[in-house]
Protein backbone atom coordinates (compact mmCIF):
# COMPACT_ATOMS: atom_id res chain seq x y z
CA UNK A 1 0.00 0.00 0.00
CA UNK A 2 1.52 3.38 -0.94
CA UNK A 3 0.70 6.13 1.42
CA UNK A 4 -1.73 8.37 0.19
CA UNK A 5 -2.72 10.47 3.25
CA UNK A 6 -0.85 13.32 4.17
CA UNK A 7 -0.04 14.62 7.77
CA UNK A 8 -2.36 16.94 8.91
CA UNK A 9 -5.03 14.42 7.00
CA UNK A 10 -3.80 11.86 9.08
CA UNK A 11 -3.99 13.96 12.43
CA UNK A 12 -7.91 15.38 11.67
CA UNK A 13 -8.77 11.59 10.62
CA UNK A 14 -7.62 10.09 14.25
CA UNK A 15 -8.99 12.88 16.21
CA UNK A 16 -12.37 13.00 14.83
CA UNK A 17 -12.71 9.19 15.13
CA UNK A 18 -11.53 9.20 18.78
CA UNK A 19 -14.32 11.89 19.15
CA UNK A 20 -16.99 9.70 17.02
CA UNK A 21 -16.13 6.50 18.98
CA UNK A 22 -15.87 8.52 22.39
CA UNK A 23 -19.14 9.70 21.61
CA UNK A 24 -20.92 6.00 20.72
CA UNK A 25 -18.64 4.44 24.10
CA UNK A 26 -19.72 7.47 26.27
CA UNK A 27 -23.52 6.82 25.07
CA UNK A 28 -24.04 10.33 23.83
CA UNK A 29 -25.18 9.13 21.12
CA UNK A 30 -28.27 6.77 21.01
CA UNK A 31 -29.46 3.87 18.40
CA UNK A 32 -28.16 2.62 15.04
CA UNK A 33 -27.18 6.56 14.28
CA UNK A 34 -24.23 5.84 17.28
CA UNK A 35 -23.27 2.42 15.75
CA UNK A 36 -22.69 3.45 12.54
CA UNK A 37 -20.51 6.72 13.46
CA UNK A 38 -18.83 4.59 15.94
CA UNK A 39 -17.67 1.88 12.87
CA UNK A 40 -17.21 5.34 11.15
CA UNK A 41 -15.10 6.55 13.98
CA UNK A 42 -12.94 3.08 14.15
CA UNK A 43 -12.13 3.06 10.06
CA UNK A 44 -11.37 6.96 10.43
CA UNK A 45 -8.77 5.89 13.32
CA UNK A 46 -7.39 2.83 11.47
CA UNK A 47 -6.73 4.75 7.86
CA UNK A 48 -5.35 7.66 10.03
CA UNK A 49 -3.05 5.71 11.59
CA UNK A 50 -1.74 3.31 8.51
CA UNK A 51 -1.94 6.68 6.42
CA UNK A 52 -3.68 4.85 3.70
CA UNK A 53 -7.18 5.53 2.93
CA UNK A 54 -9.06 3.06 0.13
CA UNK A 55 -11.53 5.48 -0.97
CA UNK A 56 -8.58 7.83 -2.17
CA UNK A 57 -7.02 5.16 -4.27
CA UNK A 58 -10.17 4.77 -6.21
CA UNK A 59 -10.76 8.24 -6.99
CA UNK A 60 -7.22 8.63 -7.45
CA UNK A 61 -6.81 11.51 -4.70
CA UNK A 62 -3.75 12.00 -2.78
CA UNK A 63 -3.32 14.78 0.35
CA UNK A 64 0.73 13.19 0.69
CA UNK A 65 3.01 16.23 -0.32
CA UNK A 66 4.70 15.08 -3.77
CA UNK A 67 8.46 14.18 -3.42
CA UNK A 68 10.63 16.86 -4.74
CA UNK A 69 12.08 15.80 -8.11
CA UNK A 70 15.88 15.53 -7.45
């Protein structure tokens, strides 16, 4: 897997699904709205953390900085 997230993309990504997930654990959120935002909340952590996000390889998107050309 080639990288395709960039830093600050990777440190939103983590810290909005430690708030989703927070939210579903804490119970302030309520039925299958709070499950699905909590599964939302665990893949955001995951692809922040591996720095690889599927959905970007399909539509061909990219937030890495590109290497300088040497």
């Amino acid at each position: 897997m080639v990288r395709n997230e960039g830093t600050v993309d990777r440190i939103v990504r983590v810290v909005l699904g430690v708030a989703l997930v927070a939210a579903w654990a804490f119970g302030w959120l309520t039925g299958t709205l709070a499950v699905v935002l909590g599964v939302v909340g665990i893949v955001l952590i995951g692809t922040g953390a591996v720095g690889f996000c599927p959905l970007y390889r399909m539509l061909g998107m990219s937030t890495c900085p590109v290497p300088a050309k040497r």
